[in-house]
Protein backbone atom coordinates (compact mmCIF):
# COMPACT_ATOMS: atom_id res chain seq x y z
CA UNK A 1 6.95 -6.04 -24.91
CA UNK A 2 7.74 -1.97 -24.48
CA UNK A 3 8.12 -1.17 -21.24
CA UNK A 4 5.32 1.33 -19.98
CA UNK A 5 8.40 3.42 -18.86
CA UNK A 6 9.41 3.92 -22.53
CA UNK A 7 6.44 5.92 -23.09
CA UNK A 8 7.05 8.33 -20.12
CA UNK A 9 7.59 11.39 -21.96
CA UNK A 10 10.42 13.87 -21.02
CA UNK A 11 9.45 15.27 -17.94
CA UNK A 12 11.80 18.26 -17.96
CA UNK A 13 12.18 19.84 -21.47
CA UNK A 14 14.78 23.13 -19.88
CA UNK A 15 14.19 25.56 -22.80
CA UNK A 16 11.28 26.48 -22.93
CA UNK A 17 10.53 25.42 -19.24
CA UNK A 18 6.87 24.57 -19.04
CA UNK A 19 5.48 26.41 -16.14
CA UNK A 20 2.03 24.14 -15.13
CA UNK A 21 4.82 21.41 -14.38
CA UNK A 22 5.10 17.71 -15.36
CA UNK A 23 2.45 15.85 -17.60
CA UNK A 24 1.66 12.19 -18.35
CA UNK A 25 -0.59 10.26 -20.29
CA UNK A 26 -3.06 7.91 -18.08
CA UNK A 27 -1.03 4.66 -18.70
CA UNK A 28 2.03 5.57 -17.39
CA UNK A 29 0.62 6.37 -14.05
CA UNK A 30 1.35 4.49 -10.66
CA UNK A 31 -1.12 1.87 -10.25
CA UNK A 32 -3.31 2.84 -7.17
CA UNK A 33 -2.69 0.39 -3.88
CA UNK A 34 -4.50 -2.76 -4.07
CA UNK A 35 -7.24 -2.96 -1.58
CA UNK A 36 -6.24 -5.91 1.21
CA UNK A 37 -8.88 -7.78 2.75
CA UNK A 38 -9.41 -7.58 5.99
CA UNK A 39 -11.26 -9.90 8.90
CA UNK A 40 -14.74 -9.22 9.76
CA UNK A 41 -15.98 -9.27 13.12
CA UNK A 42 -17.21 -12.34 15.08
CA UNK A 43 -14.20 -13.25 17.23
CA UNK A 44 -16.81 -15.34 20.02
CA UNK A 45 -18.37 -17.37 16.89
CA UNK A 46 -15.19 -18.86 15.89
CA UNK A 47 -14.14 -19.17 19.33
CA UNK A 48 -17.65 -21.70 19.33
CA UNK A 49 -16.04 -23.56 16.16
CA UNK A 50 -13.95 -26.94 16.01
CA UNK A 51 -10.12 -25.98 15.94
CA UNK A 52 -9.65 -27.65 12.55
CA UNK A 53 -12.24 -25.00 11.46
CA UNK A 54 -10.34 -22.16 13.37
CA UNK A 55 -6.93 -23.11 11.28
CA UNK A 56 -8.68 -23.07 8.19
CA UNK A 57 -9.96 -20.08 8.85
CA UNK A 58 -7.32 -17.83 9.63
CA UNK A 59 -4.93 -19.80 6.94
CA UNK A 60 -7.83 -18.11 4.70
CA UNK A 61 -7.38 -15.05 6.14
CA UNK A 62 -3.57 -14.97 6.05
CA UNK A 63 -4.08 -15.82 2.22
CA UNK A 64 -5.88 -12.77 1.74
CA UNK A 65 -3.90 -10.48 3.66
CA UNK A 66 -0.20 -11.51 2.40
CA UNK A 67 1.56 -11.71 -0.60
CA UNK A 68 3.08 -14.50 -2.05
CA UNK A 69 6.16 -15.18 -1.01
CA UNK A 70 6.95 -17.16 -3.68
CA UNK A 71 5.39 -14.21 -6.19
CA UNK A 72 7.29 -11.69 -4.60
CA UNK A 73 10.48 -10.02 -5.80
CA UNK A 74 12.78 -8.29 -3.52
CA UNK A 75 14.68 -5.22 -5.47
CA UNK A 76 17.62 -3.62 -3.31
CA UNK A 77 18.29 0.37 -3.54
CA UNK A 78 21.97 1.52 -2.71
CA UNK A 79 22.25 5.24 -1.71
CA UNK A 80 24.88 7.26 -1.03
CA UNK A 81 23.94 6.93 2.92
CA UNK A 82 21.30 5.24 4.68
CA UNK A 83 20.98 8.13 6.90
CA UNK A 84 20.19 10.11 4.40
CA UNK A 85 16.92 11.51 4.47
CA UNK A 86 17.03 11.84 0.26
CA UNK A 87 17.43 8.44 0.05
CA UNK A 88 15.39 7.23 2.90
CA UNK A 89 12.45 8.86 1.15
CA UNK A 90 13.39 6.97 -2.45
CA UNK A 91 13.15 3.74 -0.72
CA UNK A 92 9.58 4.75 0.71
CA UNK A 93 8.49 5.85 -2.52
CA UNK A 94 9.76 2.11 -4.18
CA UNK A 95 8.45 0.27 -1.32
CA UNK A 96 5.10 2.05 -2.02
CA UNK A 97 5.21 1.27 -5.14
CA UNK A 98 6.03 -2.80 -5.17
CA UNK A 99 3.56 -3.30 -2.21
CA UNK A 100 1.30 -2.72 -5.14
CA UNK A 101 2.70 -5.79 -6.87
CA UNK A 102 3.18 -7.74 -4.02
CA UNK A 103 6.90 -6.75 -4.39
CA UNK A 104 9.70 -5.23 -1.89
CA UNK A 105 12.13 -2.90 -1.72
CA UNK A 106 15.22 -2.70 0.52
CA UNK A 107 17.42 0.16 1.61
CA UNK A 108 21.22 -1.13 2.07
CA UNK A 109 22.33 -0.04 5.49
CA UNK A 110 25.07 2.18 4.99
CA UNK A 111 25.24 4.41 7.91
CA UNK A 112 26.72 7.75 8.07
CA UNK A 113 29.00 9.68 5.81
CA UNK A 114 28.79 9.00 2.07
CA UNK A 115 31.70 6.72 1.11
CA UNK A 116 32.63 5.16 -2.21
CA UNK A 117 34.60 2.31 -1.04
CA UNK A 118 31.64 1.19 1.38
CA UNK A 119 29.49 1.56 -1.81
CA UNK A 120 31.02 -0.40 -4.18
CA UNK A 121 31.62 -3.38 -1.43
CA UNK A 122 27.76 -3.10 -0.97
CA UNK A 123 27.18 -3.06 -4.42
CA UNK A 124 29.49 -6.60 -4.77
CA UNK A 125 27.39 -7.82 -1.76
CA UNK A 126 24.32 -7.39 -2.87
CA UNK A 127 25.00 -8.74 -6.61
CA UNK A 128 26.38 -11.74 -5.03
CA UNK A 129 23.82 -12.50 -2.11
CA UNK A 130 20.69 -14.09 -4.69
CA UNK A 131 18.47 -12.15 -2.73
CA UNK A 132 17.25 -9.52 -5.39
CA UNK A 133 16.06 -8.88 -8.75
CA UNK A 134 17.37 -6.18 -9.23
CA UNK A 135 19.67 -3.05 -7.66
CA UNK A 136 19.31 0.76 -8.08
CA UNK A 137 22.09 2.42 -7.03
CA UNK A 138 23.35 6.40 -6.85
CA UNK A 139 26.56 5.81 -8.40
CA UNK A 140 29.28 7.98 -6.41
CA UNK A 141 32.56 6.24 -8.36
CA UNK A 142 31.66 5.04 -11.45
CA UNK A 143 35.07 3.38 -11.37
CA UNK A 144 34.49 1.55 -8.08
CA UNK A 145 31.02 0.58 -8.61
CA UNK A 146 32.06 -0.41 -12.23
CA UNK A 147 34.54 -2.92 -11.20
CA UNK A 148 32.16 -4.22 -7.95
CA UNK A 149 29.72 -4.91 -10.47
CA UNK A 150 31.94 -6.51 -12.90
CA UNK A 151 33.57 -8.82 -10.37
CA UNK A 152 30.36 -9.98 -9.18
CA UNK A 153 29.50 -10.77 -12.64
CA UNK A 154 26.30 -11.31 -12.24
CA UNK A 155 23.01 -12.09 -14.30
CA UNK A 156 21.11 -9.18 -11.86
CA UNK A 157 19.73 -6.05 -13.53
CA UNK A 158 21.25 -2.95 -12.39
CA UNK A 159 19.60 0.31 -13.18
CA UNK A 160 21.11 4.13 -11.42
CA UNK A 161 19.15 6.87 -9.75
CA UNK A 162 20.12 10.42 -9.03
CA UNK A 163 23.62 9.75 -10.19
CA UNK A 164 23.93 8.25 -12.78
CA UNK A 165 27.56 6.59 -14.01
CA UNK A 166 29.66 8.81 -16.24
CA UNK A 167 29.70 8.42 -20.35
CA UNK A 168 32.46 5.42 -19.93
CA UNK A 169 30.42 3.53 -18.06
CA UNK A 170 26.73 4.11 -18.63
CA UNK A 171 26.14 0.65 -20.40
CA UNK A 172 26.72 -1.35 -17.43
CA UNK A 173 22.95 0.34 -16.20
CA UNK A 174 19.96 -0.67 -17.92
CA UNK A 175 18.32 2.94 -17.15
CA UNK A 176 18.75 5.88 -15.64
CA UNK A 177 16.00 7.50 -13.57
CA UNK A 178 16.49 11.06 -11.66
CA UNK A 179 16.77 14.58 -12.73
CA UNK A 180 19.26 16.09 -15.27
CA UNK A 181 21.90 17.53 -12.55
CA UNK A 182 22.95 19.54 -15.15
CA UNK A 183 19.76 21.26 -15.72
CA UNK A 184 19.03 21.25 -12.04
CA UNK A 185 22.62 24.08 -11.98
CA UNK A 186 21.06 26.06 -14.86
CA UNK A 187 17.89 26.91 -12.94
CA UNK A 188 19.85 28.01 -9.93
CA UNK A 189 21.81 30.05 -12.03
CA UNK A 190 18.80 31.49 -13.45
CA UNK A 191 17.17 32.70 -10.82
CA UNK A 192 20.83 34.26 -9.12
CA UNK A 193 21.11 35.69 -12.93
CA UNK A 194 17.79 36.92 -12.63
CA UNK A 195 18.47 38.68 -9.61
CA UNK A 196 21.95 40.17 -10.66
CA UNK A 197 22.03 40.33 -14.65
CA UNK A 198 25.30 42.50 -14.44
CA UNK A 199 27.24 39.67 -12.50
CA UNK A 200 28.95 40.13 -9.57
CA UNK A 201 30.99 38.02 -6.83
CA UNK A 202 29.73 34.22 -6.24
CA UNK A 203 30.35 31.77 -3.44
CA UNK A 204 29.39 27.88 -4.45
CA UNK A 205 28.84 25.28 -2.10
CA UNK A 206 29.19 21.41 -3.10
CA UNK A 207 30.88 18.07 -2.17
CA UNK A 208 34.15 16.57 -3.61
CA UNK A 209 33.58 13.02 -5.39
CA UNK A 210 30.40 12.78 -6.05
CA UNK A 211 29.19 13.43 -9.82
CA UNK A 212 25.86 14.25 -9.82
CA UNK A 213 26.85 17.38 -7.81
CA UNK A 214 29.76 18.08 -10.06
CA UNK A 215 27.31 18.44 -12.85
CA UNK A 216 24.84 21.20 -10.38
CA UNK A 217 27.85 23.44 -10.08
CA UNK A 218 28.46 22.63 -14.08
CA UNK A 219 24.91 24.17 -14.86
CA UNK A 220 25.15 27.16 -12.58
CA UNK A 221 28.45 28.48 -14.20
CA UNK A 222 27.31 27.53 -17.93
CA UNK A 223 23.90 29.83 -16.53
CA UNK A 224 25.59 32.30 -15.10
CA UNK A 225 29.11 32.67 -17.94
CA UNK A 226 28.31 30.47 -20.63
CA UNK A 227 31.39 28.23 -20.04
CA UNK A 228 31.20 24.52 -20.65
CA UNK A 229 33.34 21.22 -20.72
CA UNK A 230 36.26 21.15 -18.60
CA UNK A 231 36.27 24.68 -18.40
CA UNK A 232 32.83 24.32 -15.94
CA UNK A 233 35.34 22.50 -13.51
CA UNK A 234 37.27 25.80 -12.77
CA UNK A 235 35.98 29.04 -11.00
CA UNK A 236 34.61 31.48 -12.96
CA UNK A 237 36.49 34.32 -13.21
CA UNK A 238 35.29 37.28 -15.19
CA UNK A 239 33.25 35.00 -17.60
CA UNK A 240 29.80 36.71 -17.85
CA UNK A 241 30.52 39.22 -15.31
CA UNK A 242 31.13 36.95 -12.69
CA UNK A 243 33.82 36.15 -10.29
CA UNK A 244 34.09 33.12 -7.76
CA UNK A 245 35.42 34.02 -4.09
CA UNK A 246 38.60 33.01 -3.51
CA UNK A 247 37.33 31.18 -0.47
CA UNK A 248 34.54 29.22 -2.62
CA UNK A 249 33.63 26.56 -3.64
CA UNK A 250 32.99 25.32 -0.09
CA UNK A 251 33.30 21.65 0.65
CA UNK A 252 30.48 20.64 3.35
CA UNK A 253 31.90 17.31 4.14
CA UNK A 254 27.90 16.23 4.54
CA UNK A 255 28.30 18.03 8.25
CA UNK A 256 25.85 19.88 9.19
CA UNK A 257 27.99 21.96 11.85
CA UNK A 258 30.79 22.43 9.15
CA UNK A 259 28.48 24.13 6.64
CA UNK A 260 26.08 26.34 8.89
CA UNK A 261 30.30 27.37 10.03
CA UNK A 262 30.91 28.13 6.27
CA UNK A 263 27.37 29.52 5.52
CA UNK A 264 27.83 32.15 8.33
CA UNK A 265 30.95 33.25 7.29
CA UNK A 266 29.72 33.53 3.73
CA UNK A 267 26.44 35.63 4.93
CA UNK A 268 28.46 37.98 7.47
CA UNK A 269 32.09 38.52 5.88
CA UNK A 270 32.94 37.49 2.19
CA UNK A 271 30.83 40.23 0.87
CA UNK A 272 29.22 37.81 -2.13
CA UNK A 273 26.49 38.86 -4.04
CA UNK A 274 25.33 35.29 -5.07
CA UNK A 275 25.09 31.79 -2.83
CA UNK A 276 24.49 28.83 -4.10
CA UNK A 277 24.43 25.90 -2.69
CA UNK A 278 23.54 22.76 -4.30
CA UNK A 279 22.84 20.38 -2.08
CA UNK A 280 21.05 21.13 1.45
CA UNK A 281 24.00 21.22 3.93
CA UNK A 282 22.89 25.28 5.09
CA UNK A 283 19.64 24.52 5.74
CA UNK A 284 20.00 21.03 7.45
CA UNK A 285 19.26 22.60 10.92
CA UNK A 286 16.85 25.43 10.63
CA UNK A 287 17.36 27.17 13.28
CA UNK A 288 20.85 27.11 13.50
CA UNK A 289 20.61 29.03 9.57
CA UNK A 290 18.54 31.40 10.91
CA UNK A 291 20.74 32.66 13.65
CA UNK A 292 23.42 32.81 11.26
CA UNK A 293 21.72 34.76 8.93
CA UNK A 294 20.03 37.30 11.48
CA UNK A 295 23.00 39.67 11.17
CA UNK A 296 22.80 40.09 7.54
CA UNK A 297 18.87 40.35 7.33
CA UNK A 298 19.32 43.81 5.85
CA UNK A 299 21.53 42.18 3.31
CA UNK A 300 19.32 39.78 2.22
CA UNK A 301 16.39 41.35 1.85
CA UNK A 302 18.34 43.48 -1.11
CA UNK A 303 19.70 39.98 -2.00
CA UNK A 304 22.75 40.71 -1.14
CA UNK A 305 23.61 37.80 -1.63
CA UNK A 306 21.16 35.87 -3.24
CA UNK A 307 20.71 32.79 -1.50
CA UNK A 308 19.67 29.85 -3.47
CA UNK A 309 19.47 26.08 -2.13
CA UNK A 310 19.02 22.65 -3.72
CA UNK A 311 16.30 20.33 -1.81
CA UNK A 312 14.56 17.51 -1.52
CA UNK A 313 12.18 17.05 0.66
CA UNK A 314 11.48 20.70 2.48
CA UNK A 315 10.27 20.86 5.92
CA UNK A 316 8.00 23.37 7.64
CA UNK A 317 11.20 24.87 9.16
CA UNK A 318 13.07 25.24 5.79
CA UNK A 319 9.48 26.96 4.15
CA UNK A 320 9.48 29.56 7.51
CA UNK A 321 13.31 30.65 6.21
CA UNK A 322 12.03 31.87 2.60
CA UNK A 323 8.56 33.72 3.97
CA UNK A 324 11.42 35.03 6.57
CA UNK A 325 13.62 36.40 3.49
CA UNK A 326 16.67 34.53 5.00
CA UNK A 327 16.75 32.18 1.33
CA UNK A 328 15.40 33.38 -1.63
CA UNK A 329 14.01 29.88 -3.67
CA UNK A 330 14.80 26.51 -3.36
CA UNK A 331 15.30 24.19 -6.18
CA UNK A 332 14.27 20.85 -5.27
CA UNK A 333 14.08 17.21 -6.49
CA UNK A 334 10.51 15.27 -5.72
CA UNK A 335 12.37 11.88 -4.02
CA UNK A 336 9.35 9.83 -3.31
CA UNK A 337 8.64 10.31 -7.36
CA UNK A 338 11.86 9.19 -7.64
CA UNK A 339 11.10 6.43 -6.24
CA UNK A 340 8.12 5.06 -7.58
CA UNK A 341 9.91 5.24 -10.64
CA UNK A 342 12.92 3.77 -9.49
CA UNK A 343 10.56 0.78 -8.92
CA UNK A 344 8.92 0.39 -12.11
CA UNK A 345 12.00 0.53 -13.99
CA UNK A 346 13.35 -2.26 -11.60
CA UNK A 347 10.66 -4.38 -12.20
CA UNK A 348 10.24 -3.68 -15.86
CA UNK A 349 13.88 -4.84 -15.72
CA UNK A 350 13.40 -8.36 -14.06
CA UNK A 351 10.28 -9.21 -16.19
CA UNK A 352 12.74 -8.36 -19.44
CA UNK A 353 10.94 -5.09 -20.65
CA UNK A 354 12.98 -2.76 -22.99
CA UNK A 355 13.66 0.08 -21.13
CA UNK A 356 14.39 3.80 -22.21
CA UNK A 357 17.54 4.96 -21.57
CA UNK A 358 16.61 8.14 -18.93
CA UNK A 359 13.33 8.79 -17.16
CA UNK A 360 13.98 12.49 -16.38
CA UNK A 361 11.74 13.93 -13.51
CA UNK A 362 11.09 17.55 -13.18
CA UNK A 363 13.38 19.96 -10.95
CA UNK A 364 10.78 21.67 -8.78
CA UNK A 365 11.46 26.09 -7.83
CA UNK A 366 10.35 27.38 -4.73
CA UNK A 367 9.63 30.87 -4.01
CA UNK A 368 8.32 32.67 -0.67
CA UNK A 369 4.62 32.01 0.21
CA UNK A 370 4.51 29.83 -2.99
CA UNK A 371 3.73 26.43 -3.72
CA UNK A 372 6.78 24.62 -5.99
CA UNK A 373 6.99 25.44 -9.67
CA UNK A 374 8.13 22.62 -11.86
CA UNK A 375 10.73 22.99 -14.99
């Protein structure tokens, strides 16, 4: 049997980018929640019945409103954090989705700072507990989670989200499902190129040891200069026009305190004409952005800099700082999405469905005072 995801077509096609956003044909949607029965009314009737009617009754009623346990398959999803909002919302958007089948989904508990060693040891833990059907994980070593999975040699499909393992090790996932990160750094550069077409000074803002992100900052100097390969590890300087501060790339170390530190100094004194950040460290608190930008307000609103921001979810706090001209556009990643489809390719996986070997979901732009446009 072909798997339903293997006729999801490409979602995010960069060149030309489709501007009305993401189609799909009708049979590779979500299925819509089953309806659950509920208990009617009539609690002083039964109180009038035998007891051995009263069991029978609610058993039937506890029938209705469960799942089989027996039917039901648990699927584990291994983020980077657990605290992470990003990933919180994938697990929502799986658990929606396999409540539909009766199924589960269950976020690995992984407090606090990302950490590769903690990762892979989950990753062995789970593969070895017999609890799950299969594990989605955000691969932040493809090394370490290579050999966790390997020495838990086990019969469990594994499948990757959001970062997917490098070239070297990409066979030891039966899928892929996420955004191209790559093509998520093109359309920041392409809005900051937009903006400044004759280059200028840039300031980038990322995280050391984690891949996915490595490939962001990949996409906005190939954008932006055209470079490529190991040359889109290096700071651009000249290529294209552009030149990297010799403070930049900053390194957020997921703190929110330590970037809004680095963001201010960036807005106020490095004199950039382009920030990018691509991941959502700046904007974590709000406020605390906004009183770091106030000083350079004239600044911004000539875009100088540019201020460009990778997302997932965006709050009502983060939309008031583009309609306020403190960030020009977002660039986000739908997470929920992310994780519905996380869960079908999980449980395509366990019933032994071919599988394709990405799902690529869009990479969403958003403006000021507009809703997101997907490319």
């Amino acid at each position: 049997m072909v798997s339903m995801l293997a006729r999801l077509p490409a979602l995010l096609s960069f060149e030309p980018a489709p501007r009305a956003g993401p189609s799909c044909a009708p049979d590779c949607q979500l299925p819509p929640p089953r309806n659950v029965a509920t208990p009617s009314p009539g609690g002083a009737r039964l109180a009038a019945r035998s007891l051995a009617r009263l069991g029978r009754g609610l058993l039937a009623l506890l029938t209705l409103a469960l799942p089989s346990t027996g039917a039901a398959d648990q699927f584990a999803i291994i983020g980077k954090s657990s605290s992470d909002a990003n990933f919180i919302a994938v697990w929502r958007g799986c658990n929606e989705a396999a409540e539909t089948r009766g199924d589960r989904c269950d976020l690995v508990d992984m407090p606090g700072a990302a950490n590769f060693h903690r990762q892979a040891a989950a990753v062995g833990e789970a593969l070895g507990s017999g609890r799950f059907s299969g594990v989605a994980i955000s691969v932040m070593s493809s090394e370490a989670i290579a050999k966790a999975i390997r020495s838990a040699d086990a019969a469990i499909p594994v499948i990757t989200f959001d970062s997917p393992f490098d070239d070297g090790h990409a066979a030891l996932s039966r899928t892929y499902v996420g955004i191209d990160n790559f093509a998520f750094g093109r359309e920041a550069g392409r809005l900051v190129r937009g903006w400044h077409p004759e280059g200028g000074i840039l300031c980038l803002m990322t995280e050391r040891h984690d891949p996915n992100l490595a490939r962001r900052v990949r996409g906005v100097r190939f954008e932006l200069a055209g470079v490529e390969g190991e040359a889109g590890d290096q700071p651009l300087r000249g290529e294209g026009g552009w030149v990297e501060h010799d403070r930049c790339p900053w390194y957020s170390s997921d703190s929110a305190d330590r970037s809004l530190y680095q963001t201010r100094i960036t807005l106020n004194s490095l004199g950039v004409d382009a920030f990018v950040s691509v991941g959502h460290w700046p904007i974590l608190d709000a406020a605390g952005y906004a009183a770091a930008a106030r000083p350079a307000r004239a600044r911004l609103a000539a875009r100088q800099p540019a201020v460009v921001v990778g997302v997932g979810q965006v709050s009502d706090a983060q939309k008031q700082l583009l309609d306020m001209g403190l960030v020009h556009a977002y660039v986000g990643i739908d997470f929920p999405l992310m994780g519905q489809w996380v869960y079908r390719a999980l449980r395509a996986a366990a019933d032994g469905e071919a599988l394709p070997r990405k799902t690529i979901l869009p990479v969403a732009t958003r403006r000021p005072s507009s809703p997101p446009e997907a490319r």
